[in-house]
N, C-alpha and C. Protein backbone atom coordinates (compact mmCIF):
# COMPACT_ATOMS: atom_id res chain seq x y z
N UNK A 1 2.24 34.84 -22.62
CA UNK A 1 2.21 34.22 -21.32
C UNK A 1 2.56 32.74 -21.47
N UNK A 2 3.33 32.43 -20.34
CA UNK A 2 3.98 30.67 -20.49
C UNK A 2 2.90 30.11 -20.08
N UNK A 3 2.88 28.35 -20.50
CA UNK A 3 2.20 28.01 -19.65
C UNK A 3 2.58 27.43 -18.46
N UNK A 4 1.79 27.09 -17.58
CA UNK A 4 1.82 26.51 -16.36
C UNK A 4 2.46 24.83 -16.08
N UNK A 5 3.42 24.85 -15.45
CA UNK A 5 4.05 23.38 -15.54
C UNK A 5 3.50 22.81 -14.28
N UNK A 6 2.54 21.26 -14.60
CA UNK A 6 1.81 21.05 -13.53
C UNK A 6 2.95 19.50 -13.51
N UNK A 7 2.75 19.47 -11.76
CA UNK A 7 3.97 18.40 -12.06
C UNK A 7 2.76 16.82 -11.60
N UNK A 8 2.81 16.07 -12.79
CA UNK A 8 2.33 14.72 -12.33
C UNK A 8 2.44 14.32 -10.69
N UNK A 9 3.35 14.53 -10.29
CA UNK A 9 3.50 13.44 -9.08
C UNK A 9 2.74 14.10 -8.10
N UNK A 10 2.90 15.71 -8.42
CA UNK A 10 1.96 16.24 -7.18
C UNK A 10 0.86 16.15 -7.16
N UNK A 11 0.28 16.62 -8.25
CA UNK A 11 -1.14 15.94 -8.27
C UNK A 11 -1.60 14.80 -8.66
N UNK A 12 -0.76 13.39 -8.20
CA UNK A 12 -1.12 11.87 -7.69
C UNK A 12 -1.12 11.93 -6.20
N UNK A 13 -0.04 12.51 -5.91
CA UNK A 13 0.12 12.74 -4.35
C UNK A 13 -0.89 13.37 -3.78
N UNK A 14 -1.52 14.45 -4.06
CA UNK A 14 -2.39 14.97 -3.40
C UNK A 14 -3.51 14.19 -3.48
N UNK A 15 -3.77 13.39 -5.14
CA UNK A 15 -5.16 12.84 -4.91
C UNK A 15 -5.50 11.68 -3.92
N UNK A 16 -4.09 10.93 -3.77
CA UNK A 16 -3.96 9.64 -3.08
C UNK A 16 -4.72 10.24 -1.43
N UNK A 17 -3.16 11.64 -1.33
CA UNK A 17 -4.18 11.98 0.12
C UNK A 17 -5.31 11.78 0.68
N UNK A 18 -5.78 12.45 -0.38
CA UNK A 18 -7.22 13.66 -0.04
C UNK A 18 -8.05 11.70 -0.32
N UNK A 19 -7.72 10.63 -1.19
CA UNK A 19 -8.40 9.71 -0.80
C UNK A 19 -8.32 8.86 0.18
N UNK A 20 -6.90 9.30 0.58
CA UNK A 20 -6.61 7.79 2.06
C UNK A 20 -7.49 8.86 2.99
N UNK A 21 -7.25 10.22 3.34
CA UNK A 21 -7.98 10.89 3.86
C UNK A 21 -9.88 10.31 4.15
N UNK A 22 -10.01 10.75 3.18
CA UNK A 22 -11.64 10.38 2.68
C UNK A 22 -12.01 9.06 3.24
N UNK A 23 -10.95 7.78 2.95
CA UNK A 23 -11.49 6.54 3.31
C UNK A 23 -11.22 6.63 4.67
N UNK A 24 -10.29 6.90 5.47
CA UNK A 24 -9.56 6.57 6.51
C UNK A 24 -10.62 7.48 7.78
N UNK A 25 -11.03 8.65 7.17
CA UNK A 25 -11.99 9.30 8.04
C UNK A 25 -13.57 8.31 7.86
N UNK A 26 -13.49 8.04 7.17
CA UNK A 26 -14.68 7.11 7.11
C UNK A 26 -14.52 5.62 7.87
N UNK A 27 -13.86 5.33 7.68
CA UNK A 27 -13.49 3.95 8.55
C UNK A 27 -12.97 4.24 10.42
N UNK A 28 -12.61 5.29 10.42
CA UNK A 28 -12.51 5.69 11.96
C UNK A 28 -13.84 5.80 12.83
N UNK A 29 -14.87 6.80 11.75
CA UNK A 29 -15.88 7.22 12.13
C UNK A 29 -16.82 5.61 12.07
N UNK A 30 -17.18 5.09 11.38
CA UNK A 30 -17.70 3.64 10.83
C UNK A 30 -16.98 2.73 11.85
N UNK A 31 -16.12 2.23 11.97
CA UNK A 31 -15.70 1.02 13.16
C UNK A 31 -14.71 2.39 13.87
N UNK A 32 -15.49 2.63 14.96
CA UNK A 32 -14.67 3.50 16.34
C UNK A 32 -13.71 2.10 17.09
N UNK A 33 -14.18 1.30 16.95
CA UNK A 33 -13.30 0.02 17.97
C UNK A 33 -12.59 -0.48 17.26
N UNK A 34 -12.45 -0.24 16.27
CA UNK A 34 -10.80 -1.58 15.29
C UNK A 34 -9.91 -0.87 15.94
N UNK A 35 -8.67 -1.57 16.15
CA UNK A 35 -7.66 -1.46 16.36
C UNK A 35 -6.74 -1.41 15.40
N UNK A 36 -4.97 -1.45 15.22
CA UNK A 36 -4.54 -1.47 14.41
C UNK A 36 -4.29 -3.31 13.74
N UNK A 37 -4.40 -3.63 15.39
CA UNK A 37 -4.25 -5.11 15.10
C UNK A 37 -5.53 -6.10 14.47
N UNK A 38 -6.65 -5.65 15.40
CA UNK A 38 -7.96 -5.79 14.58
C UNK A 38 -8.28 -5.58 12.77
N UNK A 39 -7.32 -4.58 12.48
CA UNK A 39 -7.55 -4.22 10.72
C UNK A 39 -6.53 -5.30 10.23
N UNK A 40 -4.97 -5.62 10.51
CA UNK A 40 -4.38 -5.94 9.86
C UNK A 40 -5.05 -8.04 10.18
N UNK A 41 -5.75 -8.30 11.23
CA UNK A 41 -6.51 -9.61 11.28
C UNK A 41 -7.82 -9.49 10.23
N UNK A 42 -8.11 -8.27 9.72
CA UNK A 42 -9.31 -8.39 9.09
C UNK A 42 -8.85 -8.42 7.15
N UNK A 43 -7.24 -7.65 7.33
CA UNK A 43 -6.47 -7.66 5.92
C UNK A 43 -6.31 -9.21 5.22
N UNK A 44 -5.49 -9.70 6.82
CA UNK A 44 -5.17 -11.01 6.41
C UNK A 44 -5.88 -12.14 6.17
N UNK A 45 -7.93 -12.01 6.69
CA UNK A 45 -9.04 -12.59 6.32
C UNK A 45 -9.49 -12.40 4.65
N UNK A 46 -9.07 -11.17 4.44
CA UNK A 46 -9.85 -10.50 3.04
C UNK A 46 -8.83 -11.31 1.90
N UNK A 47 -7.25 -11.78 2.27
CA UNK A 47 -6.39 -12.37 1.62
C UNK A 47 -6.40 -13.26 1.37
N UNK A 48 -6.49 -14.43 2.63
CA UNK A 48 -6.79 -15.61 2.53
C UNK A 48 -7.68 -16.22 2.58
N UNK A 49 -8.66 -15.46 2.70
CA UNK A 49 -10.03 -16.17 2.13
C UNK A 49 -11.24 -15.81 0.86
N UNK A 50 -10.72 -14.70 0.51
CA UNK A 50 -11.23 -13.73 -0.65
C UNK A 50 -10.74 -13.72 -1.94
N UNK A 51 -9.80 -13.15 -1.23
CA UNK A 51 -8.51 -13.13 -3.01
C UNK A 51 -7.99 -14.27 -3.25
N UNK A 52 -7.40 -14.91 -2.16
CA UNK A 52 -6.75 -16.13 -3.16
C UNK A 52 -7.68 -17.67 -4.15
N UNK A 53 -8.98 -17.80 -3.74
CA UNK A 53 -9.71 -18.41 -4.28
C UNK A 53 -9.37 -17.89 -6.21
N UNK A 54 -10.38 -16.53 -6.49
CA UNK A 54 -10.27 -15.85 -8.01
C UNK A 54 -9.74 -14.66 -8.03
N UNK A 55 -9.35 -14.15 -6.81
CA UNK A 55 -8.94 -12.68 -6.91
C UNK A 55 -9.58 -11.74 -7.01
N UNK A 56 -11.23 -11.85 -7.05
CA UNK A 56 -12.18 -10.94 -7.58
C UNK A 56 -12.02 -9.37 -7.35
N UNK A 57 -12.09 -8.47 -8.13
CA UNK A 57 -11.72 -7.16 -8.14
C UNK A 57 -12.39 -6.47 -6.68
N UNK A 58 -13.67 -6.85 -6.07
CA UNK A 58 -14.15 -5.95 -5.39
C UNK A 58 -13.59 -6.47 -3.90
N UNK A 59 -13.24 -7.51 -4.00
CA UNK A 59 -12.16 -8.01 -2.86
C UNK A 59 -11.25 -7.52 -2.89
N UNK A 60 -10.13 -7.43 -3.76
CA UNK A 60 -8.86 -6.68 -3.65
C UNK A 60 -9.03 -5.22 -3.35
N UNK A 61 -10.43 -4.86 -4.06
CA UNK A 61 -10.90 -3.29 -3.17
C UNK A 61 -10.78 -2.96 -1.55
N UNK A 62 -11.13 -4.03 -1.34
CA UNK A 62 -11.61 -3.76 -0.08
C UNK A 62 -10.41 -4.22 1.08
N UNK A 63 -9.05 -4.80 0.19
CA UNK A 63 -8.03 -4.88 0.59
C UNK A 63 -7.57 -3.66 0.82
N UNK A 64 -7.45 -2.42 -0.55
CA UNK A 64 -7.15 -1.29 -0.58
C UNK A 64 -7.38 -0.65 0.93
N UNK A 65 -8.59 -0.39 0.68
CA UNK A 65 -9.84 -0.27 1.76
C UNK A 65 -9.44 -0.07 3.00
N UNK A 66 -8.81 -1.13 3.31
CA UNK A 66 -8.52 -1.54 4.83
C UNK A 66 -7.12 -0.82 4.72
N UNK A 67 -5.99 -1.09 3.88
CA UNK A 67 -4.94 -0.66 3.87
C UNK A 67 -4.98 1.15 4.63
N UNK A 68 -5.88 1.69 3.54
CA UNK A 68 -5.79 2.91 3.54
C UNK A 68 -6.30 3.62 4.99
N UNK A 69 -7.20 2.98 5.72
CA UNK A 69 -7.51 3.27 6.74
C UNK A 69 -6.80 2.98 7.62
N UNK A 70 -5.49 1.74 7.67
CA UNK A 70 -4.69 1.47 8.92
C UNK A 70 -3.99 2.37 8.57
N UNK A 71 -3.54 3.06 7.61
CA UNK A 71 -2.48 3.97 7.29
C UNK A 71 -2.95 5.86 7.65
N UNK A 72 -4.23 5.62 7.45
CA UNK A 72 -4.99 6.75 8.21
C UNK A 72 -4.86 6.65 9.60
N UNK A 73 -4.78 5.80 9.91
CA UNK A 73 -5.00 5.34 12.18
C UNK A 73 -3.35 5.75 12.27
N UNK A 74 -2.65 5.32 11.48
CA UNK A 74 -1.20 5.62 12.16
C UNK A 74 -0.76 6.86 11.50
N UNK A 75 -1.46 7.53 10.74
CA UNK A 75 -0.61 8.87 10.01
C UNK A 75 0.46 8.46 9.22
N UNK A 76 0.03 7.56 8.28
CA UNK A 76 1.18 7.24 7.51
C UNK A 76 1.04 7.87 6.27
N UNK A 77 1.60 8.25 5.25
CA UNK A 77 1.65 9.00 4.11
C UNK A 77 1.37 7.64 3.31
N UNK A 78 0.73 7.07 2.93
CA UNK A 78 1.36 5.89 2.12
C UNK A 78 1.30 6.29 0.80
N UNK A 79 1.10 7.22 -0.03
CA UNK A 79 1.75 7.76 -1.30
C UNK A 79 3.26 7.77 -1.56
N UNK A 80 4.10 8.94 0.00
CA UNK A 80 5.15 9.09 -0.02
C UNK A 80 5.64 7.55 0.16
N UNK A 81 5.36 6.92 1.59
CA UNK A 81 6.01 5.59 1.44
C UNK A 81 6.07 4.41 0.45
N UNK A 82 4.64 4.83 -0.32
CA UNK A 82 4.85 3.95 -1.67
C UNK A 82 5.82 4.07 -2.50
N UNK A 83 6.01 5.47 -2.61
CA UNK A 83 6.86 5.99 -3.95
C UNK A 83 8.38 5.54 -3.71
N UNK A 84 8.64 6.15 -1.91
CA UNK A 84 10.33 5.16 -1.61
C UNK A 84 10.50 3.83 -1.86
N UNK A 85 9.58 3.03 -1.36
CA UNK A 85 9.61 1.76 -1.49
C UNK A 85 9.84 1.25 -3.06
N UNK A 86 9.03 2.33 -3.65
CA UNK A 86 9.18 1.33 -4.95
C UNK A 86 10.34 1.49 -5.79
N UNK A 87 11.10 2.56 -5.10
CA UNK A 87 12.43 3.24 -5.64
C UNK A 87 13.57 2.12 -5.12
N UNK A 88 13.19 1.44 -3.52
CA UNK A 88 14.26 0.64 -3.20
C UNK A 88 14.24 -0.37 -3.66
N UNK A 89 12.61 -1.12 -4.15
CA UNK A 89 12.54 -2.10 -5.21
C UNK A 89 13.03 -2.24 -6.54
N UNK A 90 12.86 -1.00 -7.03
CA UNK A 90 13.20 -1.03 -8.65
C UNK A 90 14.82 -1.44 -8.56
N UNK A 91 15.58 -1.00 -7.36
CA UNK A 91 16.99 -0.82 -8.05
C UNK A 91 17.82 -2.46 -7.09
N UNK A 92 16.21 -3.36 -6.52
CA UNK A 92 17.01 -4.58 -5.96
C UNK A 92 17.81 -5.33 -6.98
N UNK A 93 17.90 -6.63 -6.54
CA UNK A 93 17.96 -7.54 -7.37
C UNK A 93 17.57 -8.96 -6.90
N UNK A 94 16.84 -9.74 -7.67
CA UNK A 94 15.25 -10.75 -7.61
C UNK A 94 16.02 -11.68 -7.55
N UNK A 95 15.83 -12.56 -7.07
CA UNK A 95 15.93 -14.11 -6.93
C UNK A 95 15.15 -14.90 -7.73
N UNK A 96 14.97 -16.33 -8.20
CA UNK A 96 14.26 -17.00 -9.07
C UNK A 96 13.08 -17.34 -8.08
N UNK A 97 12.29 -17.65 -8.47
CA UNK A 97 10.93 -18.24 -8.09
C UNK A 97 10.98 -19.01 -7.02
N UNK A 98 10.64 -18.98 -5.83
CA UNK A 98 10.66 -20.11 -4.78
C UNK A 98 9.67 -21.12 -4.84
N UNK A 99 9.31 -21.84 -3.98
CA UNK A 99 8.57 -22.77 -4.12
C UNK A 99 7.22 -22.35 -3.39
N UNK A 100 7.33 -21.39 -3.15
CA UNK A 100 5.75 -20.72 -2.71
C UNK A 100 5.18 -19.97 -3.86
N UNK A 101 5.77 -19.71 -5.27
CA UNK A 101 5.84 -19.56 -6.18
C UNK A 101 6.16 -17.60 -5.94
N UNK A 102 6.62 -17.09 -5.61
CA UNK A 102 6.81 -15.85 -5.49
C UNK A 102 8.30 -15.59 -5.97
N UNK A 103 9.04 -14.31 -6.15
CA UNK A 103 10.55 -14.06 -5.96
C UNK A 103 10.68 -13.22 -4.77
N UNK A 104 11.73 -13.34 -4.24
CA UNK A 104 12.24 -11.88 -2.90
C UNK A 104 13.48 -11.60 -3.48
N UNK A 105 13.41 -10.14 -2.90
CA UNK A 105 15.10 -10.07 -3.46
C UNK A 105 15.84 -10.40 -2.93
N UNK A 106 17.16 -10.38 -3.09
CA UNK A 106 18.17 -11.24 -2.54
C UNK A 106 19.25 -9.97 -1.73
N UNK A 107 19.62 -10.68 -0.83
CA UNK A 107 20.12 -10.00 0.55
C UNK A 107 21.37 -9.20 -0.18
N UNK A 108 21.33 -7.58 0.29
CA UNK A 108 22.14 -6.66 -0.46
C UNK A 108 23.45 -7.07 0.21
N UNK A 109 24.59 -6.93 -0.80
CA UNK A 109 26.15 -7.38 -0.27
C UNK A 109 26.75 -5.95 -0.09
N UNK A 110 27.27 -5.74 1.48
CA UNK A 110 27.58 -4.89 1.94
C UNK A 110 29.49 -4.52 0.83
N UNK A 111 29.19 -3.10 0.70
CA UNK A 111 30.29 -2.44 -0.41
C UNK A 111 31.30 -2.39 0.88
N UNK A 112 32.69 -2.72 0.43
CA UNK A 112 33.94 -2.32 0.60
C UNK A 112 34.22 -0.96 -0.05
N UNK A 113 34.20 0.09 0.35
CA UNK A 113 34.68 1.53 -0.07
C UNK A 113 35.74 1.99 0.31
């Protein structure tokens, strides 16, 4: 008998679910009144006043946190949308360091075909 070919991504994908699930039903049930705009004012509190001081781990949790539950309110997959995104990232191309100290990538040049 062969064995069984278990494929990594599916079972990341499912676990991510079954946890944006888990958090996102918990945060619906827990604040019935946030809004979508209410979470992403409470993201951008947890950023600029939490993390950017030391970054402390249980802050950036709770960044997660919030993420996963606005993405629960709108039915967003954010596994699947992570995984595209990071596919359109990998294959950009970066700019040097700005003066906010970050890089962006740099604006794609439309192909002549």
């Amino acid at each position: 008998m062969g064995k069984t070919h278990i494929d990594p991504v599916s079972v990341r994908r499912q676990i991510m679910v079954d946890w944006q699930y888990e958090i996102g039903s918990w945060s619906c049930e827990t604040f019935p009144e946030s809004t979508q705009e209410s979470v992403i004012e409470h993201i951008q509190d947890e950023v600029n006043k939490e993390l950017v001081p030391d970054c402390d781990p249980e802050e950036l949790a709770d960044v997660v946190i919030l993420i996963l539950g606005l993405a629960h309110r709108r039915k967003i997959n954010l596994f699947d949308a992570i995984i595209e995104k990071f596919e359109i990232n990998r294959k950009r191309k970066w700019g040097p360091k700005n003066s906010r100290g970050f890089q962006e990538h740099l604006p794609e040049v439309p192909r002549n075909d």
